[in-house]
PDB file of N, CA and C in Angstrom:
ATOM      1  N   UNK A   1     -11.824  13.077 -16.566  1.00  0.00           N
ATOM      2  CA  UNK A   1     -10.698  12.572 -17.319  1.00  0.00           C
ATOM      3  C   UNK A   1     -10.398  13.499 -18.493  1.00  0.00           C
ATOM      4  N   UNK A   2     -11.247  14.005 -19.000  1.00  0.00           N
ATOM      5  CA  UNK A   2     -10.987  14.836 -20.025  1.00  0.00           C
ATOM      6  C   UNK A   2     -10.669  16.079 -19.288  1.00  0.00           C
ATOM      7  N   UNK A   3     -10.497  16.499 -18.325  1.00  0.00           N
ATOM      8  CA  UNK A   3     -10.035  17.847 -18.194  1.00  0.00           C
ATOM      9  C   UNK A   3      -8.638  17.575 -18.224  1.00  0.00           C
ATOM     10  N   UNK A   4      -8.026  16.328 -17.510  1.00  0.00           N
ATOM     11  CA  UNK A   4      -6.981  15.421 -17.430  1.00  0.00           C
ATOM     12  C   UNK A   4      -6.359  15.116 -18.740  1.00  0.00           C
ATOM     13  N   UNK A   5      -6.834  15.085 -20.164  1.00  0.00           N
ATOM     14  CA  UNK A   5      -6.473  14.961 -21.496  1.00  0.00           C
ATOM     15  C   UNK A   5      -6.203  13.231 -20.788  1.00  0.00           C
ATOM     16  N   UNK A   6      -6.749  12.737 -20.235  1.00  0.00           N
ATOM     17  CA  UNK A   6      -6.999  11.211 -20.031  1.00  0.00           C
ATOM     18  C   UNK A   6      -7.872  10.750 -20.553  1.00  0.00           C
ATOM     19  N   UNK A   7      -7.138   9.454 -21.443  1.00  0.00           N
ATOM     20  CA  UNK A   7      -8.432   8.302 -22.265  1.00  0.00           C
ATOM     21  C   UNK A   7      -8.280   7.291 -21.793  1.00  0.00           C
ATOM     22  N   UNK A   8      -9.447   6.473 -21.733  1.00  0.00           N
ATOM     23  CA  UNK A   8      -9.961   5.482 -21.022  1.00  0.00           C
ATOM     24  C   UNK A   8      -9.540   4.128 -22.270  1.00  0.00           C
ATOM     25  N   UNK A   9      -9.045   3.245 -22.075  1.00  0.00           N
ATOM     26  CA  UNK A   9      -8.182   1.913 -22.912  1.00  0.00           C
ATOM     27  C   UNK A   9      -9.415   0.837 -22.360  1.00  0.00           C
ATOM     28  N   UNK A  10     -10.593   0.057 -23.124  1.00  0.00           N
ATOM     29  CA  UNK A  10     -10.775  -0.740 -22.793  1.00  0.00           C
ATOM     30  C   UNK A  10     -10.131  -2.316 -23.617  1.00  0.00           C
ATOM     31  N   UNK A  11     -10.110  -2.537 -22.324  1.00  0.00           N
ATOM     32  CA  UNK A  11      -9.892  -4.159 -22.792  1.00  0.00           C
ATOM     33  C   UNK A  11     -11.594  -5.230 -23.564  1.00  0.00           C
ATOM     34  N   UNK A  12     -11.132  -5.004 -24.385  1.00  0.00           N
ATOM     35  CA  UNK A  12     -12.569  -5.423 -25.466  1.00  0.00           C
ATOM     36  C   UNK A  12     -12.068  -7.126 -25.736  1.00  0.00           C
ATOM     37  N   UNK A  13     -10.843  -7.366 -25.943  1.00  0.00           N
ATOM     38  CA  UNK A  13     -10.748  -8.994 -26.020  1.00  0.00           C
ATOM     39  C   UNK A  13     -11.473  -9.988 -25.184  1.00  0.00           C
ATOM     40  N   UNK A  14     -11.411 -11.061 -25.873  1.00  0.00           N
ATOM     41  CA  UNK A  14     -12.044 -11.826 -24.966  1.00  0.00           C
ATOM     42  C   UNK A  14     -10.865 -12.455 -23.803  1.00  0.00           C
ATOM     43  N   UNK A  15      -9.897 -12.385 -24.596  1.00  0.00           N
ATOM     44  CA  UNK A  15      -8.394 -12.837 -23.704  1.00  0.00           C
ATOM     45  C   UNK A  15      -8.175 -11.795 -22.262  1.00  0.00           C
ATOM     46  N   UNK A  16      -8.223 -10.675 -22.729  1.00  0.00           N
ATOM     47  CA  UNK A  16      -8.042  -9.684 -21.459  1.00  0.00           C
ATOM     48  C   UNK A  16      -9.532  -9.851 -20.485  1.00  0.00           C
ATOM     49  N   UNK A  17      -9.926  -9.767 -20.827  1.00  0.00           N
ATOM     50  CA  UNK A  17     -11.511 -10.218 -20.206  1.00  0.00           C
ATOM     51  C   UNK A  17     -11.429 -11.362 -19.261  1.00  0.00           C
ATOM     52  N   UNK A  18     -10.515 -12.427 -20.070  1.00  0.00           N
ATOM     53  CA  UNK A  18     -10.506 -13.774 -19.214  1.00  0.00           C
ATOM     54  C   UNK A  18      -9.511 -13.450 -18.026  1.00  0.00           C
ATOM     55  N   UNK A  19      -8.179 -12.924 -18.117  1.00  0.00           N
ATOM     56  CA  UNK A  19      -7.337 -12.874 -17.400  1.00  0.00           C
ATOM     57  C   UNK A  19      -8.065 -11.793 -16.320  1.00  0.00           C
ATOM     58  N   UNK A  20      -8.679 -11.016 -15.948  1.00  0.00           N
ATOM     59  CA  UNK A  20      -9.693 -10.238 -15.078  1.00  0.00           C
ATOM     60  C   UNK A  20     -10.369 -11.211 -14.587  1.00  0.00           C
ATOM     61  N   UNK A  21     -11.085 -11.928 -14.670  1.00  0.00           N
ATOM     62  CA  UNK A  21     -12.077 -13.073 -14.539  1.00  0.00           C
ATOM     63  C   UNK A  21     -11.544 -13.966 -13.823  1.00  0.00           C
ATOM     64  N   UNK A  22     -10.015 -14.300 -14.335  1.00  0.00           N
ATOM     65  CA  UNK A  22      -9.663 -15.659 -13.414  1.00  0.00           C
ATOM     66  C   UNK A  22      -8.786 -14.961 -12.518  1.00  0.00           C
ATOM     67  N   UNK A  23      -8.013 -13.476 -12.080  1.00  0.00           N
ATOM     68  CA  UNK A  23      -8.034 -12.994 -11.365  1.00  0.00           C
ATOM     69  C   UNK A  23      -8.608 -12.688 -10.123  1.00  0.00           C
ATOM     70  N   UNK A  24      -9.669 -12.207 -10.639  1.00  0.00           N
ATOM     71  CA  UNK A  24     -10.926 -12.119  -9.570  1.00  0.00           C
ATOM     72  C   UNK A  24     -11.496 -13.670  -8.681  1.00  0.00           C
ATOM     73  N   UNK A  25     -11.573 -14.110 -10.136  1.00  0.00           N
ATOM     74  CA  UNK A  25     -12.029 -15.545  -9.444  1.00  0.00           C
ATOM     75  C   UNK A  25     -10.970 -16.313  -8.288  1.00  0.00           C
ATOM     76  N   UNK A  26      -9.928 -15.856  -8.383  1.00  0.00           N
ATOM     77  CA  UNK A  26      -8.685 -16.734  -7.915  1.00  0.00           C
ATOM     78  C   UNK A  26      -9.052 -16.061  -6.560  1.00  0.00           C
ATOM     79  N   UNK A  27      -8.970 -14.652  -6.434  1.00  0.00           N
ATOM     80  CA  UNK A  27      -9.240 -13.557  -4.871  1.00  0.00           C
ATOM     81  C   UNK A  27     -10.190 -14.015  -4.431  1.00  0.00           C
ATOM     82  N   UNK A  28     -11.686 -14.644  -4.838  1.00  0.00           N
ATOM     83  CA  UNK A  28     -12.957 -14.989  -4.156  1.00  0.00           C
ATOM     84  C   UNK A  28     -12.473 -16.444  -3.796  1.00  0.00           C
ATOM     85  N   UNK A  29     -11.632 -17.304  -4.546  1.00  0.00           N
ATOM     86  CA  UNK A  29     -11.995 -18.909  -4.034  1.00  0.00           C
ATOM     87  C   UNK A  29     -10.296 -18.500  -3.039  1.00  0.00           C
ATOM     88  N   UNK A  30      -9.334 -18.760  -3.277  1.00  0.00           N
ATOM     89  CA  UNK A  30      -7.917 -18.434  -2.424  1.00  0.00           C
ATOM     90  C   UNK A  30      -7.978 -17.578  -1.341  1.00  0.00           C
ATOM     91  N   UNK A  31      -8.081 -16.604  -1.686  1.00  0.00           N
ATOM     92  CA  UNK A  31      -8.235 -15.315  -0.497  1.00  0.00           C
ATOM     93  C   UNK A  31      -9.328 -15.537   0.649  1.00  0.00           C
ATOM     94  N   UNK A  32     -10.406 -16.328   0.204  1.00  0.00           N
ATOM     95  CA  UNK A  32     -11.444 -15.998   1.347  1.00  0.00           C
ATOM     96  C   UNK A  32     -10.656 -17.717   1.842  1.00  0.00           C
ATOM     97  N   UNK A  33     -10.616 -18.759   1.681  1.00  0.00           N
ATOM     98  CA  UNK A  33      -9.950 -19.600   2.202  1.00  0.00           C
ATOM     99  C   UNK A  33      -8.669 -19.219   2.909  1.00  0.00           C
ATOM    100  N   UNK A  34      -8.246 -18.665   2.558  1.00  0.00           N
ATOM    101  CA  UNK A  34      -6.872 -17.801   3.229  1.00  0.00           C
ATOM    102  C   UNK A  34      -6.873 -17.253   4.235  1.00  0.00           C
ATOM    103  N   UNK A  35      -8.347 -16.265   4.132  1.00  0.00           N
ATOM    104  CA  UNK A  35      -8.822 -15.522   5.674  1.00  0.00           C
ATOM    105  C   UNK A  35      -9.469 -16.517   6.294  1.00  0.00           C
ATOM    106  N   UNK A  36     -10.220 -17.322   5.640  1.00  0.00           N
ATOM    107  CA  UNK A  36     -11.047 -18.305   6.587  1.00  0.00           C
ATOM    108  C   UNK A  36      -9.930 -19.173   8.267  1.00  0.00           C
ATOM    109  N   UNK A  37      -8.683 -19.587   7.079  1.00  0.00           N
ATOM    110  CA  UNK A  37      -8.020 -20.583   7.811  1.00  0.00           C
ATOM    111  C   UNK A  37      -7.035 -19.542   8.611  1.00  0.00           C
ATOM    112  N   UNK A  38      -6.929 -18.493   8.367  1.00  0.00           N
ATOM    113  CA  UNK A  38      -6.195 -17.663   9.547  1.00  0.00           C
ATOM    114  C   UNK A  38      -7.317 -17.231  10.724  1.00  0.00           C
ATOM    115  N   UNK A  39      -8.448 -17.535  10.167  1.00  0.00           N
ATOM    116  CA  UNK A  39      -9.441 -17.034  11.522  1.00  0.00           C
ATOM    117  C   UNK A  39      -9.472 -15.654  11.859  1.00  0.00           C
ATOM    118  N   UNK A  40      -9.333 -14.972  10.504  1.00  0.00           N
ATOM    119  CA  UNK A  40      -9.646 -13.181  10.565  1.00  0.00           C
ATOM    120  C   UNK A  40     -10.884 -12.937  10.755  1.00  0.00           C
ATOM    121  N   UNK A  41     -11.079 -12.042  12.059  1.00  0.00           N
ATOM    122  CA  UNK A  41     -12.316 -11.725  12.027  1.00  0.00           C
ATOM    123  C   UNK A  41     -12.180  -9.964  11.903  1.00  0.00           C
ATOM    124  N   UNK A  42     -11.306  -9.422  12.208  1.00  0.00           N
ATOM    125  CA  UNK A  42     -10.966  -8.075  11.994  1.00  0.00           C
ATOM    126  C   UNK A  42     -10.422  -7.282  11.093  1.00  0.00           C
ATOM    127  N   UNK A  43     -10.588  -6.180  10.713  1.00  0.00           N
ATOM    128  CA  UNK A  43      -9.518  -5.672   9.108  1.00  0.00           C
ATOM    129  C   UNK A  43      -8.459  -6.248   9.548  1.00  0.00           C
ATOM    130  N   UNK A  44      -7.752  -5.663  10.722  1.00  0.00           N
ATOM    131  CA  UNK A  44      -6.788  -5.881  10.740  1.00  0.00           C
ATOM    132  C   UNK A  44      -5.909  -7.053  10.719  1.00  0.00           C
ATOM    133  N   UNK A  45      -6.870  -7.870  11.626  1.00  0.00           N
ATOM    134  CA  UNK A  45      -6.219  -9.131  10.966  1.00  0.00           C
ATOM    135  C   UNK A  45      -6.846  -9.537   9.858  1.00  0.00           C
ATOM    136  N   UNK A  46      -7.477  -9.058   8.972  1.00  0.00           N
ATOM    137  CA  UNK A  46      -7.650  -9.528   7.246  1.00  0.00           C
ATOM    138  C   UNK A  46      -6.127  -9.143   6.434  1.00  0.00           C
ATOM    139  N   UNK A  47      -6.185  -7.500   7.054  1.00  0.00           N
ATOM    140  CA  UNK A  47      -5.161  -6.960   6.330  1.00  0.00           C
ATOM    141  C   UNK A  47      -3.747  -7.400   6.497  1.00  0.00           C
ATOM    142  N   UNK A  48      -4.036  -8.511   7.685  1.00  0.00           N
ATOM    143  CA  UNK A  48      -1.979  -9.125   7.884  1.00  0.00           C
ATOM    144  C   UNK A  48      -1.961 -10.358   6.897  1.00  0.00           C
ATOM    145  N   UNK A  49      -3.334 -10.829   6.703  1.00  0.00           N
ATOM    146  CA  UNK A  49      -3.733 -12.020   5.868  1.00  0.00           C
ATOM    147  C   UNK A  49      -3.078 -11.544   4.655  1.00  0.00           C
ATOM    148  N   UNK A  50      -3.409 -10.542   4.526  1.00  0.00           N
ATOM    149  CA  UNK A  50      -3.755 -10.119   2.872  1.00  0.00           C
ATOM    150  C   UNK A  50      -2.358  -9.683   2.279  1.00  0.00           C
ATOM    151  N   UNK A  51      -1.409  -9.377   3.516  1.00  0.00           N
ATOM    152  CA  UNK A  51      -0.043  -9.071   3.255  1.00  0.00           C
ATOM    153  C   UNK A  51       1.313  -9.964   3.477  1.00  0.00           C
ATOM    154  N   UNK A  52       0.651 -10.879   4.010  1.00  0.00           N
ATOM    155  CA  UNK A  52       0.929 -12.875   3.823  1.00  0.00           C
ATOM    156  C   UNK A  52       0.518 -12.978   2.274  1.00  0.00           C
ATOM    157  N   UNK A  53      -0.386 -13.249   1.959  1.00  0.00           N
ATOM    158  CA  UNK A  53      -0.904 -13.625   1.079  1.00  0.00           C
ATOM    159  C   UNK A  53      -0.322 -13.232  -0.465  1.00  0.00           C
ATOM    160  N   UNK A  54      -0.362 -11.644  -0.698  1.00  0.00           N
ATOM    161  CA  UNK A  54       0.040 -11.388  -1.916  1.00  0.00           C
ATOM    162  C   UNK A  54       1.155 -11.351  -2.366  1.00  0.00           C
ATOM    163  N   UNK A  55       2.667 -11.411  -1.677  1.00  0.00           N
ATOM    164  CA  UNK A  55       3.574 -11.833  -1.782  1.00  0.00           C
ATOM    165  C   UNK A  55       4.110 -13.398  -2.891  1.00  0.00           C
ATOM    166  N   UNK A  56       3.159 -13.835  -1.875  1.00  0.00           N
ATOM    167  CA  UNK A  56       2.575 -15.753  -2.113  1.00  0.00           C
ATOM    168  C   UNK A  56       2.129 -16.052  -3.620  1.00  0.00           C
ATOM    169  N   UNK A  57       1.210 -15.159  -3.648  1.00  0.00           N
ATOM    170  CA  UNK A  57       0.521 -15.050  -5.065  1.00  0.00           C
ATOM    171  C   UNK A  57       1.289 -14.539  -6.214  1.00  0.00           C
ATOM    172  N   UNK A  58       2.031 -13.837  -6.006  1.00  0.00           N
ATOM    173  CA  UNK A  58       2.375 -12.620  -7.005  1.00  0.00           C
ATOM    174  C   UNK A  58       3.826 -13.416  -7.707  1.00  0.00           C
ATOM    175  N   UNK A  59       4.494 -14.317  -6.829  1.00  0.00           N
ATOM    176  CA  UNK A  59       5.461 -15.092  -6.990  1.00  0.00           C
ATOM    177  C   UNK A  59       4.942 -16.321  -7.739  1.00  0.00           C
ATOM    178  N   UNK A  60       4.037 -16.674  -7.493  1.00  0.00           N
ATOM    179  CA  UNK A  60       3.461 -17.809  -8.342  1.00  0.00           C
ATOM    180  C   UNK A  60       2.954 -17.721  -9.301  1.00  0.00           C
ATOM    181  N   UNK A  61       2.446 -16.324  -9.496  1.00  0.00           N
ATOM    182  CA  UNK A  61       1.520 -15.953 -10.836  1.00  0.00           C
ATOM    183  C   UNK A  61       1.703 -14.852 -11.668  1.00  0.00           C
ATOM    184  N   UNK A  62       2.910 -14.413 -11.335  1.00  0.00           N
ATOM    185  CA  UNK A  62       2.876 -12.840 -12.029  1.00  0.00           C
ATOM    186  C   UNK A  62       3.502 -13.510 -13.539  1.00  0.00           C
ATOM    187  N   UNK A  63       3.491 -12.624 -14.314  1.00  0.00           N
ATOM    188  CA  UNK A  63       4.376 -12.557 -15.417  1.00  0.00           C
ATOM    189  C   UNK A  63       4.617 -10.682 -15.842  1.00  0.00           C
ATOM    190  N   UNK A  64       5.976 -10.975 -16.435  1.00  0.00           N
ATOM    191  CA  UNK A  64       6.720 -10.275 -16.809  1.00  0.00           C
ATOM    192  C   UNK A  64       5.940  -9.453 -17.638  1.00  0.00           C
ATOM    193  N   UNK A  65       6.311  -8.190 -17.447  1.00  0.00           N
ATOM    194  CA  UNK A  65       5.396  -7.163 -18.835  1.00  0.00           C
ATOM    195  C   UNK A  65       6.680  -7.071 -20.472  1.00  0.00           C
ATOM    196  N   UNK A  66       5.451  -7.046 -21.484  1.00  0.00           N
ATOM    197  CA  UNK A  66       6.165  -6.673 -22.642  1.00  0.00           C
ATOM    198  C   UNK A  66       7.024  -5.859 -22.566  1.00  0.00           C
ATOM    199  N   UNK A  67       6.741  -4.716 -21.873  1.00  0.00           N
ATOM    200  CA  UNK A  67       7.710  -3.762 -22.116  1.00  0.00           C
ATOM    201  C   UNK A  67       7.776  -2.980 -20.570  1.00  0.00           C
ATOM    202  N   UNK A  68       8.814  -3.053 -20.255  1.00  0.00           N
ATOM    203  CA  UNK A  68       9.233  -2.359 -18.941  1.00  0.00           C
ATOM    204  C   UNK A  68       9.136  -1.118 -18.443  1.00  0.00           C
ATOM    205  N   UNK A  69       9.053  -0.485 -19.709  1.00  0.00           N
ATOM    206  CA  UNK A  69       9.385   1.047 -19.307  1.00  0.00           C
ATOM    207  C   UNK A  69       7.843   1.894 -19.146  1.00  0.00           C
ATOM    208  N   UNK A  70       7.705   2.707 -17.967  1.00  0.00           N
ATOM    209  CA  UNK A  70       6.396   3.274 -18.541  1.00  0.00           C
ATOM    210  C   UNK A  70       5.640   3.478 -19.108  1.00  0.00           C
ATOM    211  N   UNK A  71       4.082   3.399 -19.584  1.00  0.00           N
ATOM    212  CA  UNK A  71       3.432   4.193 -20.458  1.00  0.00           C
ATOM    213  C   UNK A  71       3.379   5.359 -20.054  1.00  0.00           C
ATOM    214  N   UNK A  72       3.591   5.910 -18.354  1.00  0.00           N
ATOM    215  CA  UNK A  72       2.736   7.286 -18.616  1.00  0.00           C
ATOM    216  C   UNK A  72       3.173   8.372 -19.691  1.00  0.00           C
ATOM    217  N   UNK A  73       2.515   9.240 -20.381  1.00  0.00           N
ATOM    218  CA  UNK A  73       3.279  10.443 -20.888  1.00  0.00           C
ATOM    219  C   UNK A  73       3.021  11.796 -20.215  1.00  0.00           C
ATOM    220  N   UNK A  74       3.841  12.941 -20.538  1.00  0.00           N
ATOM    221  CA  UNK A  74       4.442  14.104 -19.322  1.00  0.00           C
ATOM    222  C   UNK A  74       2.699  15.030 -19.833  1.00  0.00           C
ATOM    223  N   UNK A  75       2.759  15.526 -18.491  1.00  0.00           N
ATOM    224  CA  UNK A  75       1.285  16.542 -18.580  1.00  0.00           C
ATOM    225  C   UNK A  75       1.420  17.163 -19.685  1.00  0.00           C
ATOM    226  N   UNK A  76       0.418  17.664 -19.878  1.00  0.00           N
ATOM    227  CA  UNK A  76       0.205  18.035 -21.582  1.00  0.00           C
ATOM    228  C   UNK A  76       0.793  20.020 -20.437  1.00  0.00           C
ATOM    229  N   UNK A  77       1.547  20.775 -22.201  1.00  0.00           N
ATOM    230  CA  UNK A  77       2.035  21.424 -21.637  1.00  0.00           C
ATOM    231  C   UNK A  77       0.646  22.918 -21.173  1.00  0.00           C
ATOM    232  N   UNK A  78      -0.793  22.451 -22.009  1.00  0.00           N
ATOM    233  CA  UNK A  78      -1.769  23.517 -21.595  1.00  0.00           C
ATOM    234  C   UNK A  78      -2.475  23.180 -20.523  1.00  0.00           C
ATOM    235  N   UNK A  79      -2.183  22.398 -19.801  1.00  0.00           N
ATOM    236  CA  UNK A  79      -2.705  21.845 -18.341  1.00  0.00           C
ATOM    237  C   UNK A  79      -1.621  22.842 -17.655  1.00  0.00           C
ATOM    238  N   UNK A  80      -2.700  23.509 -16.299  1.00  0.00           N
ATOM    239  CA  UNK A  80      -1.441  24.170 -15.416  1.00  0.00           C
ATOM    240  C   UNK A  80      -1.114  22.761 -14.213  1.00  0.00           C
ATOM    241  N   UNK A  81       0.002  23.093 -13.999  1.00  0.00           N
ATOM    242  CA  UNK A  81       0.358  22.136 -12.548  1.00  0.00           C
ATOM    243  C   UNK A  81      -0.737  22.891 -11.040  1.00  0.00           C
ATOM    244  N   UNK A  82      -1.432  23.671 -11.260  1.00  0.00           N
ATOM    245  CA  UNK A  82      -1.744  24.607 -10.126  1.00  0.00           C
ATOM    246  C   UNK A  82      -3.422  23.794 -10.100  1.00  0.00           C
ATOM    247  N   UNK A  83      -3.594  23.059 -10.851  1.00  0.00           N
ATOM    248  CA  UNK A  83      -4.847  22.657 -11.220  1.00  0.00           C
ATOM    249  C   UNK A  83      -5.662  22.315  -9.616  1.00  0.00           C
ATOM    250  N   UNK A  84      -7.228  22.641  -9.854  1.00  0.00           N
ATOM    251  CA  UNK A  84      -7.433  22.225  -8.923  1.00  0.00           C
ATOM    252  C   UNK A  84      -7.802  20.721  -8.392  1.00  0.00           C
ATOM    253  N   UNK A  85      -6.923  19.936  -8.094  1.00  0.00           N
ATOM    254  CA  UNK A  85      -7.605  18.709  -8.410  1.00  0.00           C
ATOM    255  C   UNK A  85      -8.625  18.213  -7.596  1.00  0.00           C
ATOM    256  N   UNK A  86      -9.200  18.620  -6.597  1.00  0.00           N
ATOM    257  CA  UNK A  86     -10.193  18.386  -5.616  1.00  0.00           C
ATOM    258  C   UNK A  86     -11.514  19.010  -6.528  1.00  0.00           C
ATOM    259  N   UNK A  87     -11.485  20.072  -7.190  1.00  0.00           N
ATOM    260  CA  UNK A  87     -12.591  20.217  -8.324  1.00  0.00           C
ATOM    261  C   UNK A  87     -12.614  19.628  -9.239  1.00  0.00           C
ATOM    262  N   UNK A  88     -11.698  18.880  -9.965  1.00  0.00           N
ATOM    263  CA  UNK A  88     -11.254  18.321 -10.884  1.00  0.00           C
ATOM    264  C   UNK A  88     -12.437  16.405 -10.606  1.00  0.00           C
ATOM    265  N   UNK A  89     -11.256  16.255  -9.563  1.00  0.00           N
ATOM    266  CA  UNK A  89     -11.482  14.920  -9.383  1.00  0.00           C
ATOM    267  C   UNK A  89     -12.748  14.528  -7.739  1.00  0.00           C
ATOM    268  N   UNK A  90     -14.492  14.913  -8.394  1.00  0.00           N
ATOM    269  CA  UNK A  90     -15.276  14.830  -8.057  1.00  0.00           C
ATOM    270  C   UNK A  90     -16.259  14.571  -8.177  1.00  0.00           C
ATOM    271  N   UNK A  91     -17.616  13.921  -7.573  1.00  0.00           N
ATOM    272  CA  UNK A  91     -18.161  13.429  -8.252  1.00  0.00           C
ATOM    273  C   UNK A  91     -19.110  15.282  -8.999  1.00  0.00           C
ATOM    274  N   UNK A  92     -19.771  14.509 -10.121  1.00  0.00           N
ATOM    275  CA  UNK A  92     -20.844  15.979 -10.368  1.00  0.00           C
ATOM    276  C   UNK A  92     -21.669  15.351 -11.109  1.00  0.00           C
ATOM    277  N   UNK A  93     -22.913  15.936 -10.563  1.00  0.00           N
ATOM    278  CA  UNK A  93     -24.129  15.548 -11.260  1.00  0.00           C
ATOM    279  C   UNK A  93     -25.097  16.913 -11.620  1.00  0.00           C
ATOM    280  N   UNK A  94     -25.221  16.565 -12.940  1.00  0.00           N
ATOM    281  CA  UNK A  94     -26.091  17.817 -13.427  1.00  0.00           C
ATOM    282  C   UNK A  94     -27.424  17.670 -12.705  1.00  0.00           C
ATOM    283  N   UNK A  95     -28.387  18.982 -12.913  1.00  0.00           N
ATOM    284  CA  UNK A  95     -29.258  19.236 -12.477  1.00  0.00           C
ATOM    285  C   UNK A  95     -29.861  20.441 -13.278  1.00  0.00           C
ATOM    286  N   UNK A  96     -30.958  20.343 -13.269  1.00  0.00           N
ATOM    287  CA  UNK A  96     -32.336  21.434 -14.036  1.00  0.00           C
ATOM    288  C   UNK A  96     -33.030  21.754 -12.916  1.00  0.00           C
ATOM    289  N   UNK A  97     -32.896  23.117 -13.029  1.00  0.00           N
ATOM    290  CA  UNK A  97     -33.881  23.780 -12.334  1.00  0.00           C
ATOM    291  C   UNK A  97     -35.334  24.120 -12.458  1.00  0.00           C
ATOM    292  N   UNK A  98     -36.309  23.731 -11.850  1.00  0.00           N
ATOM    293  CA  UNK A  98     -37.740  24.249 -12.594  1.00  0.00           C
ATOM    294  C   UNK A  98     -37.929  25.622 -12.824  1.00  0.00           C
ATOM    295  N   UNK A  99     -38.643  26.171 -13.864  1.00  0.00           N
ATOM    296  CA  UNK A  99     -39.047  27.625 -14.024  1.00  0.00           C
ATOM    297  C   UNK A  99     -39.952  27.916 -13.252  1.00  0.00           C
ATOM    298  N   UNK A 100     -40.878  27.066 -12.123  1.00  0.00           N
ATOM    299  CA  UNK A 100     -41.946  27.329 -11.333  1.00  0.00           C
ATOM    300  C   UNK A 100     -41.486  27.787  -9.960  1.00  0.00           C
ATOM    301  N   UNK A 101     -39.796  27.912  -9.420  1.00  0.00           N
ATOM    302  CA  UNK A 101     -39.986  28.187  -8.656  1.00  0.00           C
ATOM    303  C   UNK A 101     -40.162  29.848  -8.388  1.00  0.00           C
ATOM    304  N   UNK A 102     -40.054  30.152  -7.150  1.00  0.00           N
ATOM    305  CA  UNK A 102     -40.429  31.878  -6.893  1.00  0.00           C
ATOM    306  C   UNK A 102     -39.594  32.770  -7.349  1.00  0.00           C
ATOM    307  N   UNK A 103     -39.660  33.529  -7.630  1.00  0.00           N
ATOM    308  CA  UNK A 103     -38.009  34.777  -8.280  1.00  0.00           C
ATOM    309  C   UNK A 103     -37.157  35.195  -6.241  1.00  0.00           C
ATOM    310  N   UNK A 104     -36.203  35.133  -6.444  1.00  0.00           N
ATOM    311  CA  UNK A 104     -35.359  35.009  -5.188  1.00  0.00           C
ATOM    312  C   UNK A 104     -35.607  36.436  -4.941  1.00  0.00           C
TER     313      UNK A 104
END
């Protein structure tokens, strides 16, 4: 993220916290009743469930955002567009080498 000049926003309230929570909670008790009573036993039929389903939901529960218009802001102008993002966006884990092994 930082090569990205991307910062990470946590939600530290206890309010945003809750609305995640009863989110989630709503997908584990609704959704699996949802697949249960369609009798999905396959992605695929999970995934016709699931595209029944959120339509359903999203109409009943969404609300409107404060403000409509984007947050994103435009690439910073010392980022190239040529970037590599497959090096970029990977996992990496450091590592130490021992001094005991043999000289190559």
């Amino acid at each position: 993220m930082t090569e990205l000049g991307i910062s990470q926003v946590f939600a530290r309230s206890p309010q945003a916290k809750g609305r995640v929570e009863r989110l989630a909670g709503s997908f584990q008790d609704r959704l699996a009743t949802e697949l249960r009573h369609a009798a999905a036993a396959t992605i695929a039929e999970a995934q016709a469930v699931l595209e029944r389903f959120l339509p359903r939901f999203n109409a009943r529960f969404r609300v409107e955002a404060a403000h409509a218009e984007p947050a994103y802001r435009a690439l910073a102008p010392a980022l190239d567009l040529a970037l590599d993002l497959g090096a970029i966006l990977a996992f990496r884990q450091p590592r130490t080498v021992a001094r005991s092994l043999p000289p190559a």
